[in-house]
N, C-alpha and C. Protein backbone atom coordinates (compact mmCIF):
# COMPACT_ATOMS: atom_id res chain seq x y z
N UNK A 1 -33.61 -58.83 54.36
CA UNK A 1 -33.17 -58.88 55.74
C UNK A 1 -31.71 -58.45 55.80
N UNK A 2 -31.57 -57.42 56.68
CA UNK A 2 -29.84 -57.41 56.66
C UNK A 2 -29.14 -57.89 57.45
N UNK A 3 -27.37 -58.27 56.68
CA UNK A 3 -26.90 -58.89 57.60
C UNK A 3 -26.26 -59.21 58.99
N UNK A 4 -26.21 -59.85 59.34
CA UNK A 4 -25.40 -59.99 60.88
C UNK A 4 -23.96 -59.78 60.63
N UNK A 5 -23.41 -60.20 59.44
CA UNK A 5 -21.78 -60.19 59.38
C UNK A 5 -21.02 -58.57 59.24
N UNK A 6 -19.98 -58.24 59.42
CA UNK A 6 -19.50 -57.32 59.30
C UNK A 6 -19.07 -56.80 58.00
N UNK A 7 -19.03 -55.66 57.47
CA UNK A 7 -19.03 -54.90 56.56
C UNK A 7 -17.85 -54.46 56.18
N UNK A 8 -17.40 -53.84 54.95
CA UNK A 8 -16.23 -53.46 54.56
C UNK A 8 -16.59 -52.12 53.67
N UNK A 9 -15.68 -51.09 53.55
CA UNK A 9 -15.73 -50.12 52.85
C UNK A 9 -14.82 -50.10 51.29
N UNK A 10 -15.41 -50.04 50.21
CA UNK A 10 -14.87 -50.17 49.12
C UNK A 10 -15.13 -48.78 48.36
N UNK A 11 -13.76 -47.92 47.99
CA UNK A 11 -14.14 -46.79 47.19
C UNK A 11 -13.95 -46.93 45.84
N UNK A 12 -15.13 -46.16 45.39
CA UNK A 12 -15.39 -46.49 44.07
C UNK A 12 -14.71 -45.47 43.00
N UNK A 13 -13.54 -46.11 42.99
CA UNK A 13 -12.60 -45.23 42.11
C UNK A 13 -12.62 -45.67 40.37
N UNK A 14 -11.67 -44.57 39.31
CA UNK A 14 -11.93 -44.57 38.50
C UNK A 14 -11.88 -46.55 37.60
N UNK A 15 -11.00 -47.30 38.24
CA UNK A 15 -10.69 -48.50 37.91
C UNK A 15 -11.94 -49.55 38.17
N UNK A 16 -12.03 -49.20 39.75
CA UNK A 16 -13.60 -50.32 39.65
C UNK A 16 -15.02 -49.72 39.43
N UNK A 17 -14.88 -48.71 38.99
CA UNK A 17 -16.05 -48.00 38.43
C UNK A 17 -16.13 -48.85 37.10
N UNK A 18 -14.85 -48.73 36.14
CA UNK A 18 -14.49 -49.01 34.72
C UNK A 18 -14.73 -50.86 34.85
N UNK A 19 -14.87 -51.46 35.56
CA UNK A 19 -14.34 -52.94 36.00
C UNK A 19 -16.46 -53.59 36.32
N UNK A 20 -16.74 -52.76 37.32
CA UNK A 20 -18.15 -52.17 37.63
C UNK A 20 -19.12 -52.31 35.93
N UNK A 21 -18.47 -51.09 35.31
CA UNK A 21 -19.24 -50.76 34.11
C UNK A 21 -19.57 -52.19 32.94
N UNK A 22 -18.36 -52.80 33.08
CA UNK A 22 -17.98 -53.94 32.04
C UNK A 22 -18.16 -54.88 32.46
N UNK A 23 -18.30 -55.58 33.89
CA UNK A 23 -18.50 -56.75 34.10
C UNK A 23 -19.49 -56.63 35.00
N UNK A 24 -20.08 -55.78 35.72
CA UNK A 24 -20.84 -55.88 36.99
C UNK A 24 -22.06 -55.97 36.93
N UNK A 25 -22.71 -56.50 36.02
CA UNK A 25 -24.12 -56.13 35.42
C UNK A 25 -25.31 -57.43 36.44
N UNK A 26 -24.77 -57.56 37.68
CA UNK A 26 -25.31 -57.70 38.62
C UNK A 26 -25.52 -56.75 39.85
N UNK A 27 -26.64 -57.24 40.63
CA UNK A 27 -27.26 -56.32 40.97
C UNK A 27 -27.75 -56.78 42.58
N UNK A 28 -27.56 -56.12 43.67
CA UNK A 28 -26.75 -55.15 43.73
C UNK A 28 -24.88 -55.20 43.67
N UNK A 29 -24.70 -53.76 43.54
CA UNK A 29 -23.07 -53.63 43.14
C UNK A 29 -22.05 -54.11 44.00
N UNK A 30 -22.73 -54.79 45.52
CA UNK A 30 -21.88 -54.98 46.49
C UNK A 30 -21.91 -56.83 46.21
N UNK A 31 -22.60 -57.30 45.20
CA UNK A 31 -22.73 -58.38 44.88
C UNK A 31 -21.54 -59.03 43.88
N UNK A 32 -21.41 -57.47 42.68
CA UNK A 32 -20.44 -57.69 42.28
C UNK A 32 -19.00 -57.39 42.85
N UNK A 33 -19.02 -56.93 43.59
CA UNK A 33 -17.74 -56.27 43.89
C UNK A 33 -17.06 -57.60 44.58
N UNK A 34 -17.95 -57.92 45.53
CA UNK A 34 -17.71 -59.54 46.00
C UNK A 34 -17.04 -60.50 45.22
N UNK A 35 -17.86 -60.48 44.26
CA UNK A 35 -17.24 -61.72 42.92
C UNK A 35 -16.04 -61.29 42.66
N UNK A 36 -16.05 -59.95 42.39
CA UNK A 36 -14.40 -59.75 42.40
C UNK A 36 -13.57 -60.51 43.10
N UNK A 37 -13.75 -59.87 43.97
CA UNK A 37 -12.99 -59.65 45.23
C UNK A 37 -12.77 -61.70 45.57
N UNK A 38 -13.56 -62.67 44.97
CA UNK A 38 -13.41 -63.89 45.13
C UNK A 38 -12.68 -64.40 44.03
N UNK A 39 -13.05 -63.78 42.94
CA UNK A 39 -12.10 -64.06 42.02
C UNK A 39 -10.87 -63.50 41.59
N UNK A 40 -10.68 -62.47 41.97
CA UNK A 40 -9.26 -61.91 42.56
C UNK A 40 -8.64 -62.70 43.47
N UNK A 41 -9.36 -63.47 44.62
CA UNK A 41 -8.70 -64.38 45.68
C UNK A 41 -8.06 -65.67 44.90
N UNK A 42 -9.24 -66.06 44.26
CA UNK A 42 -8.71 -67.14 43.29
C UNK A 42 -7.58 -67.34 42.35
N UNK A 43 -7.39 -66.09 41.50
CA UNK A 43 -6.32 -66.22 40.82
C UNK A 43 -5.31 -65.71 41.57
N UNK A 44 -4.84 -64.93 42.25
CA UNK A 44 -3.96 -64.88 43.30
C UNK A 44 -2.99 -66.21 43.55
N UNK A 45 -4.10 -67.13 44.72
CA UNK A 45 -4.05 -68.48 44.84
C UNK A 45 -3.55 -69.18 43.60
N UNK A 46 -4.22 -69.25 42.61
CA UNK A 46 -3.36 -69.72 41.52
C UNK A 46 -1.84 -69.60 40.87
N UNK A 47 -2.10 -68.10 41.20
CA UNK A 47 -0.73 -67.71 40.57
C UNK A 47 0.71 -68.66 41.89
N UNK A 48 0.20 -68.00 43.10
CA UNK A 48 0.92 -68.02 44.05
C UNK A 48 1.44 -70.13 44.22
N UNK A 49 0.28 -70.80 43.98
CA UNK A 49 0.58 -72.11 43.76
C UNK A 49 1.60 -72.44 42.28
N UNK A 50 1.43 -71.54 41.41
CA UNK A 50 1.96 -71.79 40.22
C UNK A 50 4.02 -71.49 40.46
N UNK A 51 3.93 -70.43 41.46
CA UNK A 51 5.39 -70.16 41.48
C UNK A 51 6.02 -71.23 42.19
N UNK A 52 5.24 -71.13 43.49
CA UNK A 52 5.50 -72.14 44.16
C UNK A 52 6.35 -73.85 43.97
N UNK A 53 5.24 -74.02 42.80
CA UNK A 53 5.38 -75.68 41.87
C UNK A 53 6.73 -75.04 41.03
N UNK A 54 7.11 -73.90 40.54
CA UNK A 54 8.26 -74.15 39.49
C UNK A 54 9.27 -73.81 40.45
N UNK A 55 9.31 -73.49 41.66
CA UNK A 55 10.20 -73.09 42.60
C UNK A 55 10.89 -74.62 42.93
N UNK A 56 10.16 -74.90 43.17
CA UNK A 56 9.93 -76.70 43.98
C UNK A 56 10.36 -77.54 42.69
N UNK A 57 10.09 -77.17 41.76
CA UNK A 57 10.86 -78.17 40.22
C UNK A 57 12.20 -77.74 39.95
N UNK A 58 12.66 -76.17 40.29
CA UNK A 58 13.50 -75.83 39.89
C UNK A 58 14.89 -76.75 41.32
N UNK A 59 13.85 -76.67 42.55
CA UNK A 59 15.29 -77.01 43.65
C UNK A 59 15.16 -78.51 42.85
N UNK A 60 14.50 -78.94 42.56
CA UNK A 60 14.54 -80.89 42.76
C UNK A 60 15.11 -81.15 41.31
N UNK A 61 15.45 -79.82 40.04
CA UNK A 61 16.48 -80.25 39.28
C UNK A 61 18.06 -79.93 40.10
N UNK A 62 18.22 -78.96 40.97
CA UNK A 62 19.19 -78.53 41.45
C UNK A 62 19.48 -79.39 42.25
N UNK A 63 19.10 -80.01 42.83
CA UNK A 63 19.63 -81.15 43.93
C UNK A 63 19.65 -82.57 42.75
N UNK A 64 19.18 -82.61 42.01
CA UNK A 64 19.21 -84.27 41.47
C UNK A 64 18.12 -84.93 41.35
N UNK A 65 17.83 -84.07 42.32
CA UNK A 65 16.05 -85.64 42.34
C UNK A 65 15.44 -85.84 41.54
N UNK A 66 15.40 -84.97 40.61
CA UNK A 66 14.77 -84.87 39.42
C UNK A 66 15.49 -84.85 38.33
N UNK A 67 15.60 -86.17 37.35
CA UNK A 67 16.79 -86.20 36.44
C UNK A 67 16.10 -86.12 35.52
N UNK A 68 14.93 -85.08 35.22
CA UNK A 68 13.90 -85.39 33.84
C UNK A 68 14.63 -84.41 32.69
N UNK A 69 15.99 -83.60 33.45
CA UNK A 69 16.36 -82.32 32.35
C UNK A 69 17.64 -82.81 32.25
N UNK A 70 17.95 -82.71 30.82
CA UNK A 70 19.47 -83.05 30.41
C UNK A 70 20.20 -82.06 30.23
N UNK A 71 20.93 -81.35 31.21
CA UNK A 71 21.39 -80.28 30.94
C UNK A 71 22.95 -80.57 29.92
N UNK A 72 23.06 -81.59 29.11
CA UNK A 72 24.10 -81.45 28.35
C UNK A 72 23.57 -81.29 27.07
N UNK A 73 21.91 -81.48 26.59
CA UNK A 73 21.72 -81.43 25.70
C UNK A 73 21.24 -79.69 25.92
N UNK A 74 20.36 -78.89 26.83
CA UNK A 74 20.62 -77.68 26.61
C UNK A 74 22.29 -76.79 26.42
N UNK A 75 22.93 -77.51 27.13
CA UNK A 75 23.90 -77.10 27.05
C UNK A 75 24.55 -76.87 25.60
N UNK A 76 24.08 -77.93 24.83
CA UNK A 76 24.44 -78.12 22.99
C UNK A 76 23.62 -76.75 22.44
N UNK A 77 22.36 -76.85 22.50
CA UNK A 77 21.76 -76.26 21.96
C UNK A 77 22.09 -74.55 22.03
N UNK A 78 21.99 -74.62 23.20
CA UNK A 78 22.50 -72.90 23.47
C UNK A 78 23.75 -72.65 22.29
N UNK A 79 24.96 -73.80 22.46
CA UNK A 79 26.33 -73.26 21.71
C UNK A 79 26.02 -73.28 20.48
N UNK A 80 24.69 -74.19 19.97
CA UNK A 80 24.60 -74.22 18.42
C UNK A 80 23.88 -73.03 18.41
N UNK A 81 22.95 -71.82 19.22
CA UNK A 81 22.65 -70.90 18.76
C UNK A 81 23.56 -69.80 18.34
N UNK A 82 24.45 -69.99 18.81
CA UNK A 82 25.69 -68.70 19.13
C UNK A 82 26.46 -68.44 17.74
C-alpha cells in the first residue's frame, strides 16, 4: 500500500552508493537510506549533547561551582613537564 506521508528526494551519489553497498543490505533501499538518515540524527544528537555537557563543565569550573579541578596541582604538573 503506498504512503500518505510526503516524500523526499535523495541522490544517489558516489558516497551513499559506497555506504548503500556496505551497509544497506536491506531491502528496499529507501528503507535503508532511512536508517541512515535516523542514525545520522542520532549521533548528531549525541555529539551535539556531548559539547554541550563539556561546555556547561567547563563554565561551572570557571565560575567556581564546581571545585572538582585543582588547578594548582595542574598547574605543577605542566611546570614539571617543561
Amino acid at each position: 500500500m503506498p504512503t500518505t506521508k510526503p516524500r523526499i528526494q535523495v541522490t544517489l551519489d558516489s558516497e551513499l552508493a559506497a555506504a548503500l553497498a556496505e551497509f544497506g543490505d536491506v531491502e528496499p533501499r529507501s528503507r535503508a537510506v532511512r536508517d541512515f538518515a535516523l542514525r545520522g540524527a542520532e549521533a548528531i544528537r549525541a555529539e551535539r549533547t556531548a559539547r554541550n555537557d563539556a561546555i556547561e563543565f567547563l563554565r561551572a569550573l570557571d565560575s567556581g561551582e564546581d571545585d572538582g579541578y585543582d588547578f594548582t596541582v595542574s598547574e605543577r604538573l605542566h611546570a614539571e613537564r617543561r
